[in-house]
C-alpha atoms as a PDB file:
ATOM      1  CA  UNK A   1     147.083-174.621 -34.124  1.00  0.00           C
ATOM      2  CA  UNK A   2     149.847-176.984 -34.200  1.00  0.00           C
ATOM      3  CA  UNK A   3     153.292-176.250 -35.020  1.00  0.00           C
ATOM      4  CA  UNK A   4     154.421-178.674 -38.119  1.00  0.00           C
ATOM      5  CA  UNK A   5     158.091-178.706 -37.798  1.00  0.00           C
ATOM      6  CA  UNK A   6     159.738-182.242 -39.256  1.00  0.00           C
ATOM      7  CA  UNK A   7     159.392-184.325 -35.767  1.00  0.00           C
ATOM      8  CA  UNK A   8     163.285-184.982 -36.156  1.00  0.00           C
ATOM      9  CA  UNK A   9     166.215-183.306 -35.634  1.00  0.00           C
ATOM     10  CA  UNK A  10     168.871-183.476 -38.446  1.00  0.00           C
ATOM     11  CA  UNK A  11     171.064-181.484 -41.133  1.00  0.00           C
ATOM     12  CA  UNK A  12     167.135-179.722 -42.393  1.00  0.00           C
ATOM     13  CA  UNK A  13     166.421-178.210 -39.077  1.00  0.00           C
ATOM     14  CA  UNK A  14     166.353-174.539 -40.738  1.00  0.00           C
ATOM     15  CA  UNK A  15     164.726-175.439 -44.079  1.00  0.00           C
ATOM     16  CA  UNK A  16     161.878-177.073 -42.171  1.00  0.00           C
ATOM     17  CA  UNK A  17     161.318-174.095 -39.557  1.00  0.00           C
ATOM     18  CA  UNK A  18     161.366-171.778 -42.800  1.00  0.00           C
ATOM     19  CA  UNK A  19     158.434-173.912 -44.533  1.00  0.00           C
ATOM     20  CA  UNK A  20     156.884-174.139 -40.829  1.00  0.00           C
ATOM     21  CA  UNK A  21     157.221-170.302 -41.228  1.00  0.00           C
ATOM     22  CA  UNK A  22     155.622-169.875 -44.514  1.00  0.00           C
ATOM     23  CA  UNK A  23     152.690-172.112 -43.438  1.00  0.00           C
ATOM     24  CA  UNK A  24     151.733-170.610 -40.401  1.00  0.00           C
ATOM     25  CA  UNK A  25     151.723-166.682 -41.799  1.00  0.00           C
ATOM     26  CA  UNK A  26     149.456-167.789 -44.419  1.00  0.00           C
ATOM     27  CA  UNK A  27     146.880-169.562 -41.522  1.00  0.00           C
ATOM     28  CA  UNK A  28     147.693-167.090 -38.273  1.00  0.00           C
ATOM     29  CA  UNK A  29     146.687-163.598 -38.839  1.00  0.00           C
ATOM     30  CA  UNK A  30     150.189-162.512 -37.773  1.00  0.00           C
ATOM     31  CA  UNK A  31     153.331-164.821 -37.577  1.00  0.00           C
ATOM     32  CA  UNK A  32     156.578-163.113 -37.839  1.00  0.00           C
ATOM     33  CA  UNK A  33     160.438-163.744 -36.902  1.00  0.00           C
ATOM     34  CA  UNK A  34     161.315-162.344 -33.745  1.00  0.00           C
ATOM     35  CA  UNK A  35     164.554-161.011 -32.601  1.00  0.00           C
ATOM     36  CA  UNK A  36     166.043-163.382 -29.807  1.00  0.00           C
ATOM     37  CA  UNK A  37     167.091-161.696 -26.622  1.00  0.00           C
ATOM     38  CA  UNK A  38     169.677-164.742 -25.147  1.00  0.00           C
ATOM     39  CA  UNK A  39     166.630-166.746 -24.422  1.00  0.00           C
ATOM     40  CA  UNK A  40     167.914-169.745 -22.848  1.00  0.00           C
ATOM     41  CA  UNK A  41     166.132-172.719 -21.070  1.00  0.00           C
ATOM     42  CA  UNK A  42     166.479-176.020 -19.377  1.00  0.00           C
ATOM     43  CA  UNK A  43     164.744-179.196 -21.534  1.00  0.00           C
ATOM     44  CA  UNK A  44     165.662-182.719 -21.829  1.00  0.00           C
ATOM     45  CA  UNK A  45     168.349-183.778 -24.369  1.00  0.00           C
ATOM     46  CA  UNK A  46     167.064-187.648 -26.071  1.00  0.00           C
ATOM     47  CA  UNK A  47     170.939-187.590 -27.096  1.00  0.00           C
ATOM     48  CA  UNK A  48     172.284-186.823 -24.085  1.00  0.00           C
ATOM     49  CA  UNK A  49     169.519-188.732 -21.931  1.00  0.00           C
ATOM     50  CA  UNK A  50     169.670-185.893 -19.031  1.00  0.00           C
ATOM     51  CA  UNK A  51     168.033-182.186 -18.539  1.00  0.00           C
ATOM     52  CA  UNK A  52     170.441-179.645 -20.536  1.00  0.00           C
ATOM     53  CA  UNK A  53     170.856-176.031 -20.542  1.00  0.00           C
ATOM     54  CA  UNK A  54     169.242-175.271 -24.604  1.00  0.00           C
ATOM     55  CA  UNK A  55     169.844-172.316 -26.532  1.00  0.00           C
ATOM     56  CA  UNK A  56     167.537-170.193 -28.830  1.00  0.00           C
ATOM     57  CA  UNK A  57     168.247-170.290 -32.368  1.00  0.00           C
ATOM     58  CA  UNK A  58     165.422-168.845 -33.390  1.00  0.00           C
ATOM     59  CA  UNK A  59     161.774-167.677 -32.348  1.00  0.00           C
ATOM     60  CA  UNK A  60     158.306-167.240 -34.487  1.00  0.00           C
ATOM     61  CA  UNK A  61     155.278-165.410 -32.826  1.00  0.00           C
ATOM     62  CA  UNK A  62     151.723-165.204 -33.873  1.00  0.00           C
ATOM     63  CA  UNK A  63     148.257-165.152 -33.539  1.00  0.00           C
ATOM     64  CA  UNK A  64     144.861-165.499 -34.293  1.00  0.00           C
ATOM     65  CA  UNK A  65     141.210-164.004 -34.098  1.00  0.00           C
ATOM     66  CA  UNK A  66     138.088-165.064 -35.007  1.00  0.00           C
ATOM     67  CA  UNK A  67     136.130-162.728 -37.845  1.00  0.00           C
ATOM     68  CA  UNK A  68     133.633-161.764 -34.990  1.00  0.00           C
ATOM     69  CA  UNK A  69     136.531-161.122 -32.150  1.00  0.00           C
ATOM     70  CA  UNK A  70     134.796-163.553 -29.325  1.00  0.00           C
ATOM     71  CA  UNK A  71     138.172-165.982 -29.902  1.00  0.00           C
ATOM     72  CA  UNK A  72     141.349-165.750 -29.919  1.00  0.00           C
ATOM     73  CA  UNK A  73     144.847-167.313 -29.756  1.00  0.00           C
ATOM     74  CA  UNK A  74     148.441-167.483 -29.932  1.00  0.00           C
ATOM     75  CA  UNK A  75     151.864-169.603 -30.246  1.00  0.00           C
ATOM     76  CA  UNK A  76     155.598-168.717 -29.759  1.00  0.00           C
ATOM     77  CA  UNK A  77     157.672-171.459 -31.815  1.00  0.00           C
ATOM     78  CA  UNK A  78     161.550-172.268 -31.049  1.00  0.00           C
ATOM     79  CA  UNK A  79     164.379-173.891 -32.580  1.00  0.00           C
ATOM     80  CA  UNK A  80     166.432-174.879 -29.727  1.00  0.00           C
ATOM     81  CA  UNK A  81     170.608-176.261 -29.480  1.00  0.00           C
ATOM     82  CA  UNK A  82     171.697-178.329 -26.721  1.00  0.00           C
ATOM     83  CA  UNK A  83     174.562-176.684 -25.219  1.00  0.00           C
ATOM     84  CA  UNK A  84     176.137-180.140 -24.062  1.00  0.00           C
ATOM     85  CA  UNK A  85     175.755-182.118 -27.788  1.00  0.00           C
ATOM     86  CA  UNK A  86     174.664-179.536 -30.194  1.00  0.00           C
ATOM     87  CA  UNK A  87     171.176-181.653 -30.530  1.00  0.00           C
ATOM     88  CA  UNK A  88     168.321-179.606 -32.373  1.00  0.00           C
ATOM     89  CA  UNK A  89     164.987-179.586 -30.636  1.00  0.00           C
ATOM     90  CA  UNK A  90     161.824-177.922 -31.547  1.00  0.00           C
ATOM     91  CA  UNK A  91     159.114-175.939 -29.042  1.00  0.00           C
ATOM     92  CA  UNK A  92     155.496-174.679 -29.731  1.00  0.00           C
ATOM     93  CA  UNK A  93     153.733-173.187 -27.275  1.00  0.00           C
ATOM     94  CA  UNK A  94     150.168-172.392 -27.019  1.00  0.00           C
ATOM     95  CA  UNK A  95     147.610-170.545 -25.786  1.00  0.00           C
ATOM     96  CA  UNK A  96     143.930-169.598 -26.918  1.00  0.00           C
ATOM     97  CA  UNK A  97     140.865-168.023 -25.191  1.00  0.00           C
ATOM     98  CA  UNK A  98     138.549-171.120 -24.598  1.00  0.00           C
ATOM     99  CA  UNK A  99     141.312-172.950 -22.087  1.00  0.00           C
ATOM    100  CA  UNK A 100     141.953-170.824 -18.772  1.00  0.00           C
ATOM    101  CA  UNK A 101     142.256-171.253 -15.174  1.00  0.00           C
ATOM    102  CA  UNK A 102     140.088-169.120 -13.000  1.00  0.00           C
ATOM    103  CA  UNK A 103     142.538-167.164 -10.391  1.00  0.00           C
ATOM    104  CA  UNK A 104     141.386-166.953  -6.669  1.00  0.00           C
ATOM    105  CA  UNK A 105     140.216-163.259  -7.396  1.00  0.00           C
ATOM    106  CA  UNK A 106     137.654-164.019 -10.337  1.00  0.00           C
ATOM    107  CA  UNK A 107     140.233-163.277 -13.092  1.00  0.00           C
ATOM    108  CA  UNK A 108     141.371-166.096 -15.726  1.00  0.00           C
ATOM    109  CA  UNK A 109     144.748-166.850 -16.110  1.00  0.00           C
ATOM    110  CA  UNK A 110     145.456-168.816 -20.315  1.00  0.00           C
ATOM    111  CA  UNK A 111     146.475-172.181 -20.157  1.00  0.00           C
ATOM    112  CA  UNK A 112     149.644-172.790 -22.189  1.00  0.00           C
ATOM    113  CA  UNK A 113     150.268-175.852 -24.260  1.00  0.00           C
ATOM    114  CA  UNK A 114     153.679-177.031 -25.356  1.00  0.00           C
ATOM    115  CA  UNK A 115     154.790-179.490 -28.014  1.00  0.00           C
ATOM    116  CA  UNK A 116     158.276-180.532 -28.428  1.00  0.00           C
ATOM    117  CA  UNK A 117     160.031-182.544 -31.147  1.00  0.00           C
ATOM    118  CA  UNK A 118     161.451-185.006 -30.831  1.00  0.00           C
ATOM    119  CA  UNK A 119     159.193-186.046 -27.785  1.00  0.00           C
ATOM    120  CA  UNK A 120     161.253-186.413 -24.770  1.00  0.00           C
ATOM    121  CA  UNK A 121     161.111-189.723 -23.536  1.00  0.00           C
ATOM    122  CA  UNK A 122     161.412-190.165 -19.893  1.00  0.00           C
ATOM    123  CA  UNK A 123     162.370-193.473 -18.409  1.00  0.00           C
ATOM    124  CA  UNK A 124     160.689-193.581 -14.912  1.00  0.00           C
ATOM    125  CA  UNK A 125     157.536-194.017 -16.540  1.00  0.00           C
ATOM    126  CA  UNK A 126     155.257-194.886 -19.876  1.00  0.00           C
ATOM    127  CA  UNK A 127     151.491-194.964 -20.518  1.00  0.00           C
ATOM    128  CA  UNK A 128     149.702-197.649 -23.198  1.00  0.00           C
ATOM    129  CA  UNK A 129     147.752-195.280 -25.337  1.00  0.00           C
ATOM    130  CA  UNK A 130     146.406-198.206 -27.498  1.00  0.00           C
ATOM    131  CA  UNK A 131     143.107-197.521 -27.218  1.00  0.00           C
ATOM    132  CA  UNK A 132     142.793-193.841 -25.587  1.00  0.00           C
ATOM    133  CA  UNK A 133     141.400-190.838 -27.532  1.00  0.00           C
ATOM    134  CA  UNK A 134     143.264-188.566 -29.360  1.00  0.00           C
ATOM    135  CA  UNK A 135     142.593-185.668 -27.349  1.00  0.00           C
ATOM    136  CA  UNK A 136     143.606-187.991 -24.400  1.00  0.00           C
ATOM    137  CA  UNK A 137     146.715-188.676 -26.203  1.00  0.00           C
ATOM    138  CA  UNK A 138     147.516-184.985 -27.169  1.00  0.00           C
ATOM    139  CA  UNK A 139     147.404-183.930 -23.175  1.00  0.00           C
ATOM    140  CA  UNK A 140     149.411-187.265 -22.294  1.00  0.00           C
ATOM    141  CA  UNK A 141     152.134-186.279 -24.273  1.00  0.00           C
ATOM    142  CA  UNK A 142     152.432-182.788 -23.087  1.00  0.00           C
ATOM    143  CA  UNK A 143     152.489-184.226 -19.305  1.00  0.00           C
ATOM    144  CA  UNK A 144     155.123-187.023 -20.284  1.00  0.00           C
ATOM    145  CA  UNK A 145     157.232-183.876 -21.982  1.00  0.00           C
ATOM    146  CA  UNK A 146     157.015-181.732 -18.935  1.00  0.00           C
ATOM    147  CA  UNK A 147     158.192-184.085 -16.908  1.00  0.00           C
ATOM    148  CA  UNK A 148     161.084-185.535 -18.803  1.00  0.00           C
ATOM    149  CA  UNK A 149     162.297-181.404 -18.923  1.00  0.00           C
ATOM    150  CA  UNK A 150     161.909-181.636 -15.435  1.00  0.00           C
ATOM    151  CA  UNK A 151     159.172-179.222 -15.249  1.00  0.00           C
ATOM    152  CA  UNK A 152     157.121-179.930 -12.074  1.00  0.00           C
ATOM    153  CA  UNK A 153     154.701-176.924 -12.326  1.00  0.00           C
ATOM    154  CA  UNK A 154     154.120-177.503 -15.433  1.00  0.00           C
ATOM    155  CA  UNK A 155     153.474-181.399 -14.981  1.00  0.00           C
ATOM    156  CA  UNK A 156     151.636-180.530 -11.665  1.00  0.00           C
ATOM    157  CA  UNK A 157     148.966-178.348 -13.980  1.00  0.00           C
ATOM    158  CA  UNK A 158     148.709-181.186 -16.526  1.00  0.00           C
ATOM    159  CA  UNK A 159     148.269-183.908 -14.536  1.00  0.00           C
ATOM    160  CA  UNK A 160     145.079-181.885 -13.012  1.00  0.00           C
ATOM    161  CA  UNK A 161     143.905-181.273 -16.448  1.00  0.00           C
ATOM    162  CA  UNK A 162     144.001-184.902 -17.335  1.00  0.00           C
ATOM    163  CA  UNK A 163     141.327-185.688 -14.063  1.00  0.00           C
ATOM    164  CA  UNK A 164     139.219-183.467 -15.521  1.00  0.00           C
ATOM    165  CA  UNK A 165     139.233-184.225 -19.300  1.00  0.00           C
ATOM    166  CA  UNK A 166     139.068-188.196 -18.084  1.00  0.00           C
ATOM    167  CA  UNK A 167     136.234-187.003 -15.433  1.00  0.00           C
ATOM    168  CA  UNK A 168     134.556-184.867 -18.677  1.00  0.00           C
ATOM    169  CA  UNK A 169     134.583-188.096 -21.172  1.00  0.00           C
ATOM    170  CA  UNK A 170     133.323-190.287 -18.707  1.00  0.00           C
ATOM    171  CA  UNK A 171     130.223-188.352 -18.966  1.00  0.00           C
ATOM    172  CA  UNK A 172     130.688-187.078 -14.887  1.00  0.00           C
ATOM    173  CA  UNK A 173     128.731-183.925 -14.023  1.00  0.00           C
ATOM    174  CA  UNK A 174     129.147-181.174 -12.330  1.00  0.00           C
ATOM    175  CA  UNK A 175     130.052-177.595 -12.470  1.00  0.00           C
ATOM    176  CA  UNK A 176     133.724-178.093 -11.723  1.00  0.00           C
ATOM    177  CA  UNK A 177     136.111-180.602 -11.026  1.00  0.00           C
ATOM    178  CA  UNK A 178     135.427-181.435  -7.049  1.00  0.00           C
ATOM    179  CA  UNK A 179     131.990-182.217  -7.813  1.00  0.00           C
ATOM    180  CA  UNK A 180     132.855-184.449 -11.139  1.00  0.00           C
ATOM    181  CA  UNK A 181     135.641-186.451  -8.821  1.00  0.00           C
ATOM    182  CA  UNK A 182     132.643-186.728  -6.294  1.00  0.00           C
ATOM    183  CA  UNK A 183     130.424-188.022  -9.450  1.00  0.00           C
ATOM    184  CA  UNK A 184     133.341-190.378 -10.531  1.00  0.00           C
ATOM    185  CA  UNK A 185     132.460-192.470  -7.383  1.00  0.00           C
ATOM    186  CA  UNK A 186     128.631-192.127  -7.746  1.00  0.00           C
ATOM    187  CA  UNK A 187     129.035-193.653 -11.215  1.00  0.00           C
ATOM    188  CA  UNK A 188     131.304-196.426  -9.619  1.00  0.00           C
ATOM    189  CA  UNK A 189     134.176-195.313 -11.371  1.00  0.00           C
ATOM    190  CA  UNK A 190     136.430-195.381  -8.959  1.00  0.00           C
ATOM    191  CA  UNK A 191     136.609-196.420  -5.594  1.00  0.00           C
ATOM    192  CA  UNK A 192     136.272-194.160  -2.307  1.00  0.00           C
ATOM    193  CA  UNK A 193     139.890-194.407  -2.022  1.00  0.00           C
ATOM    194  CA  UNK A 194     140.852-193.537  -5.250  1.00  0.00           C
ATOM    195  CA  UNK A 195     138.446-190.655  -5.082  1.00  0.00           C
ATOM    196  CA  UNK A 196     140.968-189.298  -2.173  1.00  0.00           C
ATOM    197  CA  UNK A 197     143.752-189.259  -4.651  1.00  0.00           C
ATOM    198  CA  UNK A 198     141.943-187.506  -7.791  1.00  0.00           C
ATOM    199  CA  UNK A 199     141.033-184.842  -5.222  1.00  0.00           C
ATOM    200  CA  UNK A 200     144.528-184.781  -4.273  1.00  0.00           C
ATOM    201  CA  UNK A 201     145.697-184.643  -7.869  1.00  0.00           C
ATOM    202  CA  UNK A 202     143.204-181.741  -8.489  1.00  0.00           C
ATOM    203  CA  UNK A 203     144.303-179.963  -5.623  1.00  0.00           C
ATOM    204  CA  UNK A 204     147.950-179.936  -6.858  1.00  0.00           C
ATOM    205  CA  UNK A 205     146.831-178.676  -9.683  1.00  0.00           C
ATOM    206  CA  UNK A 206     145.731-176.199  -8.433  1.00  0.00           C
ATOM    207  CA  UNK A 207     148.400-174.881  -6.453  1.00  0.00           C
ATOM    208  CA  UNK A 208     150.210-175.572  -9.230  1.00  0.00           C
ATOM    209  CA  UNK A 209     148.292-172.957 -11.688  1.00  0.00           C
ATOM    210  CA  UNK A 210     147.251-170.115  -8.898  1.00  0.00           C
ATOM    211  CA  UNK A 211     150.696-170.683  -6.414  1.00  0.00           C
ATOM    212  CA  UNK A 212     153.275-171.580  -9.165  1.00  0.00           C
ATOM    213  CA  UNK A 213     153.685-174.643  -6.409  1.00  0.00           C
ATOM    214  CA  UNK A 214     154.620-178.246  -8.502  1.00  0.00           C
ATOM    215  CA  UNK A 215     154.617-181.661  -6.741  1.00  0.00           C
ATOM    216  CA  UNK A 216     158.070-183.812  -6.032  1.00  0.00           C
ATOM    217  CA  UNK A 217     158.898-186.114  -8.068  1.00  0.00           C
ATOM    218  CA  UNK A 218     157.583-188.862  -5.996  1.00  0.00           C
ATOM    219  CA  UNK A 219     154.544-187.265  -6.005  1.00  0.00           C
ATOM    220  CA  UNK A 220     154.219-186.775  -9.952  1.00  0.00           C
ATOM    221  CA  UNK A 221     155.241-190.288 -10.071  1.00  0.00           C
ATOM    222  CA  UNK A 222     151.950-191.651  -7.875  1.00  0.00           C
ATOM    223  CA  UNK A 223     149.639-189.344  -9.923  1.00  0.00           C
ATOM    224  CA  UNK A 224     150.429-190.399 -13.060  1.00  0.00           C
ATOM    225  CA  UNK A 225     149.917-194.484 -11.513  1.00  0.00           C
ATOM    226  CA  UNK A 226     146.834-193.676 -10.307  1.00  0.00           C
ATOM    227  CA  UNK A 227     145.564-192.241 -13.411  1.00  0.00           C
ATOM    228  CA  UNK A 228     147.092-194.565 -15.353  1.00  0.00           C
ATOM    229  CA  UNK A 229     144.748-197.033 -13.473  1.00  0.00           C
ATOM    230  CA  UNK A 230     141.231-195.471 -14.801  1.00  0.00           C
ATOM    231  CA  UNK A 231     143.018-195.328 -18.345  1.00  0.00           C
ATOM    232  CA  UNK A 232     143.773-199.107 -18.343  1.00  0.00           C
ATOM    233  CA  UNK A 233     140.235-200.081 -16.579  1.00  0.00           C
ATOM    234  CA  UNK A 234     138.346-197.592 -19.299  1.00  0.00           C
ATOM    235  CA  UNK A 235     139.873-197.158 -21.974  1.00  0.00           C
ATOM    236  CA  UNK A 236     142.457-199.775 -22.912  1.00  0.00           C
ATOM    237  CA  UNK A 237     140.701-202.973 -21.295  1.00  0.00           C
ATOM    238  CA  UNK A 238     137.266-202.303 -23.184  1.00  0.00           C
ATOM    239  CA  UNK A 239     139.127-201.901 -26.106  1.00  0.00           C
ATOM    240  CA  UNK A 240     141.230-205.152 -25.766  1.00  0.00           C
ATOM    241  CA  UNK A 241     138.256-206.915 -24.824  1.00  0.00           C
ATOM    242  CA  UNK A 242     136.702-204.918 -28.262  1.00  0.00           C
ATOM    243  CA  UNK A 243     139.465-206.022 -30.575  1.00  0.00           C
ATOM    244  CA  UNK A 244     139.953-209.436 -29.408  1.00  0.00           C
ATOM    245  CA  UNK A 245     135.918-209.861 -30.069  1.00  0.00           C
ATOM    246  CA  UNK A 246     135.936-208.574 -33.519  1.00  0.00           C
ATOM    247  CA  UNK A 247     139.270-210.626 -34.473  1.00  0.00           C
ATOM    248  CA  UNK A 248     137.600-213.651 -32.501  1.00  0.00           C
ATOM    249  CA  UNK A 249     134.258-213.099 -34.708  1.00  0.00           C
ATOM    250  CA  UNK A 250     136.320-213.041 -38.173  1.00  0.00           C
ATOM    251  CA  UNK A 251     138.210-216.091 -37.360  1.00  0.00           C
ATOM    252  CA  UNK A 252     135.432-218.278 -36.201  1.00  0.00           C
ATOM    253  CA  UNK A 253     132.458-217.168 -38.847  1.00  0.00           C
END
């Protein structure tokens, strides 16, 4: 479940975690304050354009279960202070039972998923999400927010989970991710090249979830081009090409 704090920073910081309070306690089936221990981390400051050292103002947890226990779920929510420019910034992270990782001994390891407000915005790079999905969208954003905190494991991990949902709505099969890359190229997807690289992206990944191990920079950088390639060929061209039809047919009836 989403965290709804205001998406901006400003003088109502504390009166809008308080209603995001009140909200989720009445849909988690716990959500309390907790008390902060010093909890300090390293995000990227909009204001001051550059990762900063943040500190913890304050800190929700909850969580959830279904009514027959098979699912479950939780989220730790933040209001965080810039330490260089005294800019507020918001954090929910995520986790429930249906997104894991499977660890090299069998055991499954929860994905978690991290929103923050206001969305960082990194220069270095930018993807048109005019005509992608919203679920597309929703794991876009947490990779562009990892990597403008200068998170590389964390970016690493995303940009392997982005393959696969791409690989998944593409309507690729197989039981995991090699074998959907594989079926990328059967399909004619991609190119035997570019098949190379997604293996190489999933691979990071990887090594990024089981080995705590992120890509460089350059690295992250190349990954997110050569996904950015299959989202312009299938999903923003066809829906150019979509748009401009239907505007073309309304003209010219």
């Amino acid at each position: 479940m989403e965290f709804i704090w205001a998406k901006e920073a400003g003088a109502s910081a504390r009166l809008d975690f308080q209603v995001a309070v009140e909200f989720n306690q009445l849909m988690l089936n716990s959500y309390k304050l907790e008390e902060l221990k010093n909890e300090r981390r390293q995000l990227f400051c909009n204001a001051c354009q550059r990762p900063t050292i943040h500190v913890a103002e304050a800190k929700c947890v909850g969580r959830w279960d279904d009514e027959e226990g098979m699912f479950s779920g939780g989220q730790s929510d933040y209001i965080f202070r810039c330490g260089a420019c005294d800019e507020v910034s918001f954090v929910s992270s995520s986790w429930d039972s249906e997104n894991y990782v499977d660890d090299y001994d069998g055991s499954q390891i929860a994905i978690r998923s991290e929103k923050h407000f206001p969305v960082p915005i990194a220069k270095d790079f930018s993807f048109n999400q005019d005509h992608t999905p919203k679920k597309l969208n929703d794991l876009l954003h947490e990779l562009m927010s990892s990597h403008a905190a200068s998170l590389p494991i964390a970016t690493t991990v995303m940009l392997r989970l982005i393959v696969e949902f791409i690989a998944s709505d593409l309507n690729c099969k197989g039981r995991s991710l090699k074998i959907k890359i594989d079926d990328m190229k059967t399909l004619n997807l991609i190119d035997e090249e570019q098949r190379k690289l997604f293996q190489k992206v999933r691979e990071h990944g990887n090594s990024g979830a089981h080995g705590a191990i992120g890509m460089s920079s350059v690295q992250i950088l190349a990954a997110m081009s050569i996904i950015n390639l299959i989202i312009e060929k299938h999903y923003n061209a066809p829906g150019r090409e979509k748009s401009i039809m239907l505007n073309a047919q309304e003209a010219l009836k």
